[in-house]
Protein backbone atom coordinates (compact mmCIF):
# COMPACT_ATOMS: atom_id res chain seq x y z
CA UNK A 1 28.06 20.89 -16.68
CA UNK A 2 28.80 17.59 -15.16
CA UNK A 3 25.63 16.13 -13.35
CA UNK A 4 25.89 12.62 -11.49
CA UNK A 5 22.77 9.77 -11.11
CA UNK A 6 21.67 7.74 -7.83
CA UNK A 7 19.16 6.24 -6.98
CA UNK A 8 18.32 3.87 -4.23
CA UNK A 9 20.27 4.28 -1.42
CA UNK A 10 17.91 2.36 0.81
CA UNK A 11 19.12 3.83 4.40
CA UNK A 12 18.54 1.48 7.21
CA UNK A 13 17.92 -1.67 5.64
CA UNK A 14 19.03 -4.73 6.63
CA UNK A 15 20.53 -8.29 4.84
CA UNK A 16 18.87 -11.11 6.93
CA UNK A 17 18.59 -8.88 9.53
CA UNK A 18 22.29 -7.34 9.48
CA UNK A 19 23.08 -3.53 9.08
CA UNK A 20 23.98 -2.27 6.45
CA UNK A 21 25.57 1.13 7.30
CA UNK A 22 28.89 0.66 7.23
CA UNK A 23 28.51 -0.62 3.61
CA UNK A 24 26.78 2.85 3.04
CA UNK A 25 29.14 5.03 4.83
CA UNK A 26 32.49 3.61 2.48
CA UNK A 27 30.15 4.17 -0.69
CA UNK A 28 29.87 8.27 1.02
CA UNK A 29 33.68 8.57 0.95
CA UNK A 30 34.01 7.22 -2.24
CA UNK A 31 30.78 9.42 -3.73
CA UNK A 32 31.87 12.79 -2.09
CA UNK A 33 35.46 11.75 -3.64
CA UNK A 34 34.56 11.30 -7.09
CA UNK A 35 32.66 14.41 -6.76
CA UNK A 36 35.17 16.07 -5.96
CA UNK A 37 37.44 14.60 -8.72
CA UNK A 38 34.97 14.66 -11.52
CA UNK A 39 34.10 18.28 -10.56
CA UNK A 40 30.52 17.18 -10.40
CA UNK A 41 28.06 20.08 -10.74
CA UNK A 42 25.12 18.48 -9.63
CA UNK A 43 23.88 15.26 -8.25
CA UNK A 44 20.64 13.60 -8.73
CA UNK A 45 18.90 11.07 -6.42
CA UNK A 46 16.09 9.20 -8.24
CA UNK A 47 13.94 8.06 -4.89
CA UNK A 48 14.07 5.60 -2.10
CA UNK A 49 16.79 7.68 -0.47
CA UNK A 50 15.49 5.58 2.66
CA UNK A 51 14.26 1.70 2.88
CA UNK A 52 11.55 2.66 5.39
CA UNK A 53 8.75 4.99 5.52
CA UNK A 54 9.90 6.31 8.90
CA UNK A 55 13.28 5.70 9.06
CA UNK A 56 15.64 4.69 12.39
CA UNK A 57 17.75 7.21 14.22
CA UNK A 58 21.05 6.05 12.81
CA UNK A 59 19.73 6.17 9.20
CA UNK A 60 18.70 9.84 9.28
CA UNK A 61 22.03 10.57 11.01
CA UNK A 62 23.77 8.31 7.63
CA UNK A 63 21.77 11.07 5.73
CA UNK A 64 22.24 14.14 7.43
CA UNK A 65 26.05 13.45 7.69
CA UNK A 66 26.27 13.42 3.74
CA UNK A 67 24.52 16.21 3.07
CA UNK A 68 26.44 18.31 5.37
CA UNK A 69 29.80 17.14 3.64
CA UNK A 70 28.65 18.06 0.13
CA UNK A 71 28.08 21.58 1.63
CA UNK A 72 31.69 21.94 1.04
CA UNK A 73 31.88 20.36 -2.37
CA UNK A 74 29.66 22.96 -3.36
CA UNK A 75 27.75 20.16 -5.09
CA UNK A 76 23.76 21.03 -5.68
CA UNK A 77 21.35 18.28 -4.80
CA UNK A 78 18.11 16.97 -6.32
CA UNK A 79 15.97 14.31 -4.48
CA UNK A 80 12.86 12.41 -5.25
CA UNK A 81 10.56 10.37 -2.89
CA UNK A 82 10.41 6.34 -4.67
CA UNK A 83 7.62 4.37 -3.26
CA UNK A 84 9.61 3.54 0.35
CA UNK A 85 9.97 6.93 1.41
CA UNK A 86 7.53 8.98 3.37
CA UNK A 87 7.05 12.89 1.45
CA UNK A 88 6.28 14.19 4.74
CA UNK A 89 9.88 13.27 6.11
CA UNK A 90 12.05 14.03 3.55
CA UNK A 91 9.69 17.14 3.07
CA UNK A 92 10.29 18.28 6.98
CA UNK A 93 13.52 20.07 6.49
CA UNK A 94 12.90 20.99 2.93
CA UNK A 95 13.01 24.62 3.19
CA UNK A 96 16.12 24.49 5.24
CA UNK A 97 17.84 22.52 3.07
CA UNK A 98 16.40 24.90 0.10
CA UNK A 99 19.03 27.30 1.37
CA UNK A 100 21.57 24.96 1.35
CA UNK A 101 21.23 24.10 -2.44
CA UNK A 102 19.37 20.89 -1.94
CA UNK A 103 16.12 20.68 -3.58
CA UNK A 104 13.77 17.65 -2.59
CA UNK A 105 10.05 16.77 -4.38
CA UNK A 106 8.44 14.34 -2.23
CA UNK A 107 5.11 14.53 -3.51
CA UNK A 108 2.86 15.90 -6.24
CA UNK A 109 1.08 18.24 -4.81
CA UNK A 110 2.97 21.44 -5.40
CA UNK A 111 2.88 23.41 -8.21
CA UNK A 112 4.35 21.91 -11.38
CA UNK A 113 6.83 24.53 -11.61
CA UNK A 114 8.07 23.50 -8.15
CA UNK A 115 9.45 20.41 -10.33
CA UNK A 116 10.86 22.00 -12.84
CA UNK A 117 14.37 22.85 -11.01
CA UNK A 118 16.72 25.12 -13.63
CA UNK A 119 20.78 24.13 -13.43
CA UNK A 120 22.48 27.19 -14.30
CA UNK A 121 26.58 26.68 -15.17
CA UNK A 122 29.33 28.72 -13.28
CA UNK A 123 29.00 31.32 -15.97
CA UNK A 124 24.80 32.23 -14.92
CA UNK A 125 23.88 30.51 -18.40
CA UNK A 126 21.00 27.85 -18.12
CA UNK A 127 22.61 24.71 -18.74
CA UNK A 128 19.70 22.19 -18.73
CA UNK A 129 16.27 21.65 -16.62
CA UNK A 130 15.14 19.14 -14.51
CA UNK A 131 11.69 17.87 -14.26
CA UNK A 132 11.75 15.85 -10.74
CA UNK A 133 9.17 13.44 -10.66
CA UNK A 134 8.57 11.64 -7.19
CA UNK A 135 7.49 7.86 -7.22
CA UNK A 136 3.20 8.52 -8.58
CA UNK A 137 1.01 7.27 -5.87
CA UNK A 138 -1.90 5.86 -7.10
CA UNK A 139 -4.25 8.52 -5.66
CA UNK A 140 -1.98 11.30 -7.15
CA UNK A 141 -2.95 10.69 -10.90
CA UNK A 142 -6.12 9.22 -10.88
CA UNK A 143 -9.98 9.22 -9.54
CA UNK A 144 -11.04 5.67 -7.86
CA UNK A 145 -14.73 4.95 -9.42
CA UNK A 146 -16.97 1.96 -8.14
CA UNK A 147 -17.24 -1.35 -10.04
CA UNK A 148 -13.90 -0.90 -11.79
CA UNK A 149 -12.23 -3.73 -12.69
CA UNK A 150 -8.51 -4.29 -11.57
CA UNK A 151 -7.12 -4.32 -15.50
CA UNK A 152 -9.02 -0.73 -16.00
CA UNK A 153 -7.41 0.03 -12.21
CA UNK A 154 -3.97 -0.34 -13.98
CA UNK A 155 -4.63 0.80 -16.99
CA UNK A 156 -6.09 4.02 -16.02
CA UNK A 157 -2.54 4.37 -13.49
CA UNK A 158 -0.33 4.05 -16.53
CA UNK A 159 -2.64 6.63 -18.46
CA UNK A 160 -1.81 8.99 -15.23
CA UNK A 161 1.61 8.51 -14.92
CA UNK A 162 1.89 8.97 -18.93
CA UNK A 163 -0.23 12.02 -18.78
CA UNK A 164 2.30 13.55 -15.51
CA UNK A 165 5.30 12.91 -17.35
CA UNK A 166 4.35 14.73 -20.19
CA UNK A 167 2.76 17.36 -18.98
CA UNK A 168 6.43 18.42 -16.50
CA UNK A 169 8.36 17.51 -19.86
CA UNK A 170 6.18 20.11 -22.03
CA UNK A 171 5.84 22.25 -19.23
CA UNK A 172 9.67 22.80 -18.99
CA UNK A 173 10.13 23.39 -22.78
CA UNK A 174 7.64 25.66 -23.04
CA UNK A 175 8.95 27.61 -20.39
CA UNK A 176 12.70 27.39 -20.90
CA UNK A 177 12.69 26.75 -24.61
CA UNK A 178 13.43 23.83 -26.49
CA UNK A 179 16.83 24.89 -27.37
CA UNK A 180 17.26 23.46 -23.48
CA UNK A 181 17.79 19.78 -22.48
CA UNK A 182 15.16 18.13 -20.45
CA UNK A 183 16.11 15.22 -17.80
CA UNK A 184 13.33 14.13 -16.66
CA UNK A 185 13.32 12.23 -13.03
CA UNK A 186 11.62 9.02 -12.13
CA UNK A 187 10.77 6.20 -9.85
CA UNK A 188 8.61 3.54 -11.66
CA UNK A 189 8.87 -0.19 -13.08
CA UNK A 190 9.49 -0.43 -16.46
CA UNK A 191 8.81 -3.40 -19.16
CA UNK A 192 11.91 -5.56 -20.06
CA UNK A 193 14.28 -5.15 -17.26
CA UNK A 194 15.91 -7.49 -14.91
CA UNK A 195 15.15 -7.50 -11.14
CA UNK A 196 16.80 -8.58 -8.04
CA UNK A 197 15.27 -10.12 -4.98
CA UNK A 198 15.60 -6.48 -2.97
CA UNK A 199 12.38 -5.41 -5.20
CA UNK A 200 9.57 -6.44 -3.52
CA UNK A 201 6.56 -7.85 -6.31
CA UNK A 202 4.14 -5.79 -4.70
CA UNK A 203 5.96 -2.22 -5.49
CA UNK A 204 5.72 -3.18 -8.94
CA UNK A 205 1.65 -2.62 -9.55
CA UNK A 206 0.96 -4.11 -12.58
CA UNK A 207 2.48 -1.42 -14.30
CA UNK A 208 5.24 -3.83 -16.50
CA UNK A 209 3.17 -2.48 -19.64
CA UNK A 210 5.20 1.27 -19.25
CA UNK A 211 8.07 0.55 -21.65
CA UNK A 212 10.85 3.34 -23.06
CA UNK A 213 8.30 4.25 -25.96
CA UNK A 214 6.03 5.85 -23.40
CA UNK A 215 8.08 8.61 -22.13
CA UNK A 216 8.20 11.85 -23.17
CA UNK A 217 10.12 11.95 -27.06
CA UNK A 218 11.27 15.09 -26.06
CA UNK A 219 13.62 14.52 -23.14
CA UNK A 220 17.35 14.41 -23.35
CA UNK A 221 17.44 12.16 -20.62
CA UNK A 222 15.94 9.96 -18.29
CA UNK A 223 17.37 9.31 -14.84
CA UNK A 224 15.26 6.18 -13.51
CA UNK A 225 15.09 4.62 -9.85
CA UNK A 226 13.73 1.45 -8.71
CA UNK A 227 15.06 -1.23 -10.17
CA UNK A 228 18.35 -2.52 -8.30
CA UNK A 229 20.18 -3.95 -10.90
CA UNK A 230 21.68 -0.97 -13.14
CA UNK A 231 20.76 -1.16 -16.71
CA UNK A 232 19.23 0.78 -20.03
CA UNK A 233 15.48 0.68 -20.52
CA UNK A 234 14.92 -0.95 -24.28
CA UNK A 235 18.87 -0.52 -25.06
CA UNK A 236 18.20 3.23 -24.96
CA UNK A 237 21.89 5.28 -23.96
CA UNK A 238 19.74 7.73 -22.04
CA UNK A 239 17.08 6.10 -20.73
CA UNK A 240 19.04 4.76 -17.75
CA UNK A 241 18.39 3.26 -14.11
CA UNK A 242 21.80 3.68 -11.70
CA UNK A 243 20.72 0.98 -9.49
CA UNK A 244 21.62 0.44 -6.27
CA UNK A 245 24.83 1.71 -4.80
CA UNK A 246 25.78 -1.41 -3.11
CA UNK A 247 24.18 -4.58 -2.80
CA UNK A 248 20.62 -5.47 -1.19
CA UNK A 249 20.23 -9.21 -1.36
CA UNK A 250 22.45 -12.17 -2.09
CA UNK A 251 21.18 -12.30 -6.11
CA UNK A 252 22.88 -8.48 -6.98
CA UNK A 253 25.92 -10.76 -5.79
CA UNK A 254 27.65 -10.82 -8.82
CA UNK A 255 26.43 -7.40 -9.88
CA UNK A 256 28.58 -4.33 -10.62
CA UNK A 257 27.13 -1.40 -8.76
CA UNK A 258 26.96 1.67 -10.49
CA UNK A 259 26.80 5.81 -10.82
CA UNK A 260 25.96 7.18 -14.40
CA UNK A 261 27.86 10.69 -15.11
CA UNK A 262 26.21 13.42 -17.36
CA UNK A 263 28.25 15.01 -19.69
CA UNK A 264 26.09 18.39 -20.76
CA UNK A 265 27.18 21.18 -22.70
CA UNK A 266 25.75 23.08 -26.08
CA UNK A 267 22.47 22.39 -25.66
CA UNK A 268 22.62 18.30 -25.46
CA UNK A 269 23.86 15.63 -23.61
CA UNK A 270 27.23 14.91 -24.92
CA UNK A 271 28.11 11.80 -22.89
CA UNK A 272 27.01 9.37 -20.66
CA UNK A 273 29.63 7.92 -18.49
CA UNK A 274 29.94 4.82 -16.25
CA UNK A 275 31.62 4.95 -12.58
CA UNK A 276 31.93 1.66 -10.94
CA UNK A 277 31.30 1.77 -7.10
CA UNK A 278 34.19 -0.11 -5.34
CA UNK A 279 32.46 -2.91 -3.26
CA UNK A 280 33.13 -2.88 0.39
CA UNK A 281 31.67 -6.19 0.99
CA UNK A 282 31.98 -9.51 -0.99
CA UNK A 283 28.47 -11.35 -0.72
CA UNK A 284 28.84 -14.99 -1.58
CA UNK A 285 27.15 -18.20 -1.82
CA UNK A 286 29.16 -21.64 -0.96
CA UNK A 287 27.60 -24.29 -2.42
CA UNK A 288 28.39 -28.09 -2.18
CA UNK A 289 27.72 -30.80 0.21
CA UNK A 290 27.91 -30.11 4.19
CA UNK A 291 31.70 -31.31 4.26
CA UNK A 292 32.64 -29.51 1.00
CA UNK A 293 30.60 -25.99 2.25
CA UNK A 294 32.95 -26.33 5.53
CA UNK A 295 36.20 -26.99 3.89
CA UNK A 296 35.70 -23.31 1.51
CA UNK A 297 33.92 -21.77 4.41
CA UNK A 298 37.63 -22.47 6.29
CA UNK A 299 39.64 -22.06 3.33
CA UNK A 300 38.08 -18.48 2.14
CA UNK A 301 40.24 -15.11 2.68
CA UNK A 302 38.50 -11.95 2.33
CA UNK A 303 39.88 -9.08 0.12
CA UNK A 304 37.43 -6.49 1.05
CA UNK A 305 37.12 -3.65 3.64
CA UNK A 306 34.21 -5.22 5.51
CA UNK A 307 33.93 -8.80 6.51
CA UNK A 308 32.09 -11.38 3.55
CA UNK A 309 28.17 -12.10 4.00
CA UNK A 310 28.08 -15.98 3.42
CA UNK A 311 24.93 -18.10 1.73
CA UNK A 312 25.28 -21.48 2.23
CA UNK A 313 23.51 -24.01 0.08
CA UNK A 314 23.40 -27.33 0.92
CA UNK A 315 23.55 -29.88 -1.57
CA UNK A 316 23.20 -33.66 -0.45
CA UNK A 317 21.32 -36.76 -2.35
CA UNK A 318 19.14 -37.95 0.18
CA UNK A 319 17.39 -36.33 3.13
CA UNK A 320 18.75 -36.88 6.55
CA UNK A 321 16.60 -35.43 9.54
CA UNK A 322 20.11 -34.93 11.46
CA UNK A 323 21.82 -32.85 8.91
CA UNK A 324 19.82 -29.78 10.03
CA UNK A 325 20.75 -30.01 13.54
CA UNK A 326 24.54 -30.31 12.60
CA UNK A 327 24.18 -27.19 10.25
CA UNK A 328 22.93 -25.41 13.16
CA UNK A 329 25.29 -26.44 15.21
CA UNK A 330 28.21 -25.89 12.73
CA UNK A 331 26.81 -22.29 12.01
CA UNK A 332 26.21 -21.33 15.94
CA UNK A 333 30.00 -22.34 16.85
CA UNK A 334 31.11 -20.82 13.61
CA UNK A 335 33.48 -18.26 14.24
CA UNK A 336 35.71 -15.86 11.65
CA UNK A 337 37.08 -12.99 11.07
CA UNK A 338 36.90 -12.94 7.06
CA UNK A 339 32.97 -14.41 6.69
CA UNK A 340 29.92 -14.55 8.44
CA UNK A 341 27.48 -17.08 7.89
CA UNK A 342 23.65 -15.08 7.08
CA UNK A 343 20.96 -17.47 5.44
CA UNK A 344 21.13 -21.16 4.21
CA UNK A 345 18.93 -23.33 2.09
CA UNK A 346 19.02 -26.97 1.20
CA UNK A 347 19.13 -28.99 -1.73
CA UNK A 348 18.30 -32.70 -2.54
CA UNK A 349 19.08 -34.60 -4.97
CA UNK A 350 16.62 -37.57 -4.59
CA UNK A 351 13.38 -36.14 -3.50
CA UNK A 352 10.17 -37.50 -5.03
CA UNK A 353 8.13 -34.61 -7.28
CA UNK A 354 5.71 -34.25 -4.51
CA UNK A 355 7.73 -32.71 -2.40
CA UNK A 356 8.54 -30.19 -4.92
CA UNK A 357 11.72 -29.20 -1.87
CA UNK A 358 14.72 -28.81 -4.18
CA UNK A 359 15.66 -25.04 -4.36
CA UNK A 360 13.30 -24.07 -1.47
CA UNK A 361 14.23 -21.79 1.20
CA UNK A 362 14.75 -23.23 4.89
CA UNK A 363 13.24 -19.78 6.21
CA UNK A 364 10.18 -18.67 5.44
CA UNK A 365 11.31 -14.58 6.29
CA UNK A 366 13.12 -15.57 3.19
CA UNK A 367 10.87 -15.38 0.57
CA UNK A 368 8.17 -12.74 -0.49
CA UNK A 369 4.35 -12.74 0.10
CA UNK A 370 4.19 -13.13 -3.62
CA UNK A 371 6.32 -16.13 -3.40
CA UNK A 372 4.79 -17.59 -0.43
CA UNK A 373 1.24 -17.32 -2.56
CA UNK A 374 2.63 -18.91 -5.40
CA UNK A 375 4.03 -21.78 -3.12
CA UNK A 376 0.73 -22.51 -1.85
CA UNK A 377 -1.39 -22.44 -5.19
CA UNK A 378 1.25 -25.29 -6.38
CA UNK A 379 0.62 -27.07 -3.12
CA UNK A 380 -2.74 -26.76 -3.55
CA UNK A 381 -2.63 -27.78 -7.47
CA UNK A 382 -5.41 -24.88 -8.10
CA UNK A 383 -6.53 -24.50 -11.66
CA UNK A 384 -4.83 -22.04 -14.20
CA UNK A 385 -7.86 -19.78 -14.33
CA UNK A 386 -8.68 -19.35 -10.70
CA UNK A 387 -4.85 -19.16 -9.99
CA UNK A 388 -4.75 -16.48 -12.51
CA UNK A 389 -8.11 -14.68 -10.63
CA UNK A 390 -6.30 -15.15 -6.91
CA UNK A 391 -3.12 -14.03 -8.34
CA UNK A 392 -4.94 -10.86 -9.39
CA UNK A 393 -6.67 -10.32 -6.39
CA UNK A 394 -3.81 -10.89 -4.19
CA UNK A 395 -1.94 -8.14 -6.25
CA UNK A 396 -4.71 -5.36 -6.32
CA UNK A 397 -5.27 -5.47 -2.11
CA UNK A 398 -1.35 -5.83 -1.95
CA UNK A 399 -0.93 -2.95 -3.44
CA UNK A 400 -3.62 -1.33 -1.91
CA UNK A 401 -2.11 -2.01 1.13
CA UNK A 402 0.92 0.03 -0.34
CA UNK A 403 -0.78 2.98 -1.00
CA UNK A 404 -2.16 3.46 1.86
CA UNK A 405 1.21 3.06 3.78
């Protein structure tokens, strides 16, 4: 049996407030073609199949439209709810889509066999079983007391989501046998791994102590969402997050985007196999001094299906009030048909350490409330221990904030 791993589609969101839906629709064709090539069995979708709780017309239709084509692939499904989507609308059409051979956990509170999907090959033989763990809401694996601190807050979460994962892991080999191979679903931030500026700080909860020695030993693998960037978690071969299909910000730029092919037969997983996603876009940063940042700007030719998304960062020695007004001029008569021009920051050279501007963004919708925070503490020149106690603070209500949505 050949099963394929997703995660993070992200559906509606936007790059400095540009769609991103064509980029989504080319990575379709290509998914329902390899599919189709690879003679995928199964396909699993490790949360945030959407980037907002209730998503937009268009990005429901994005959705829709793909499952309807993999009707005729005769491809089965499996989705999980990460942390952006909303269990009661991916859960609305769940019984409907049941019949169509799409299963869909959104939440925890079903019965546990209700995540324990079987995969049966063409032959009727069960070929593995998959425990499909949704992102773990705070108030889904723990009891809220009074007077706790935050550490025993986050502690007490990790304990939770430890507990969960076991419990589905155990549950399926006791039920199925342990002759069976386990993959085991799930949306979470792990210790160790490398991040891109499309995670937002306050998804990740304090929760960098889980690390790939606190998952179930007994799994065969581990098909992770989340994190953007694809990558192993503690250089295991099957403890794997697929990342994001295509890219989400300007620093997965250089990134190859990824889908992570299952290779299960004779009671293990025999392979694990890499398919590169063919970029549709080329995001890119032109760096250099105002003159230098129009001369590649004019001299770049695109390659790709859809037209480049352009960073430009401005490098000059000194400050000169009129350079912003000619960058905005430059960029609002800026016209091309291979790039378009989406954020800019500046750099200088020669700025005294007060400032602390080099490397800043121009635009504050730039940067995260985290970063924003952290901005303001070094403005401030706070001391270590009460940054330490606001940065703490700041996280728990953030997050609480998150929970609730």
């Amino acid at each position: 049996m050949r099963i394929l791993h997703t995660a993070d589609w992200h559906l509606g969101i936007k790059l400095h407030k540009k769609d991103l839906s064509e980029d989504h629709k080319i990575f379709f064709e290509w998914l329902i073609h390899l599919i189709k090539e690879r003679e995928i069995e199964v396909l699993l979708i490790s949360g945030d199949i959407f980037d907002h709780a209730n998503p937009a017309s268009d990005a429901r239709h994005l959705y829709y439209s793909f499952l309807r084509k993999l009707i005729h692939v005769k491809c089965k499904v499996i989705m999980t709810a990460g942390n952006h989507d909303s269990p009661a609308v991916l859960n609305g059409p769940k019984d409907i889509l049941a019949m169509l051979n799409i299963d869909i956990v959104a939440n925890t509170h079903v019965a546990m066999d209700e995540c324990i999907i079987e995969l049966r090959n063409r032959s009727g033989k069960t070929e593995c079983v998959v425990c499909a763990v949704p992102y773990l809401r705070d108030s889904d694996i723990r009891t809220a007391t009074e007077s706790e601190t935050y550490k025993n807050r986050v502690e007490q979460k990790f304990l939770g989501m430890k507990t969960y994962f076991d419990a589905a892991v155990n549950h399926a080999s006791q039920k199925y046998g342990e002759h069976i191979p386990v993959i085991l679903m799930g949306h979470l931030f792990t210790s160790g791994v490398a991040t891109s500026d499309s995670e937002r700080d306050i998804q990740r909860g304090g929760l960098e102590m889980f690390s790939a020695n606190d998952f179930p030993k007994n799994c065969h693998y581990i098909a992770l969402g989340h994190i953007h960037k694809p990558q192993r978690v503690g250089n295991s071969e099957t403890i794997r997050y697929s990342g994001s299909p295509i890219p989400l910000s300007f620093s997965e730029k250089n990134d190859k985007k990824i889908v992570l092919e299952l290779d299960v037969s004779d009671g293990c997983i025999r392979e694990v196999l890499t398919h590169e996603v063919p970029p549709a876009r080329t995001l890119r940063r032109f760096s250099g001094s105002f003159k230098e940042v129009q001369s590649s700007l004019g001299a770049f030719k695109n390659n790709k299906p859809l037209k480049c998304f352009a960073e430009l960062e401005i490098i000059e020695k000194d400050r000169d009030p009129s350079l912003t007004a000619h960058l905005h001029k430059f960029i609002t008569e800026f016209q091309s048909n291979e790039v378009e021009i989406l954020n800019y920051k500046f750099k200088f050279t020669n700025t005294t350490s007060g400032l602390k501007l080099e490397g800043e963004s121009s635009n504050i919708e730039d940067l995260t409330p985290k970063e924003i925070l952290l901005r303001k503490l070094e403005a401030e020149e706070v001391e270590e221990d009460k940054k330490n106690l606001i940065i703490e603070a700041f996280d728990e209500l953030l997050n609480e904030i998150v929970e609730k949505d």
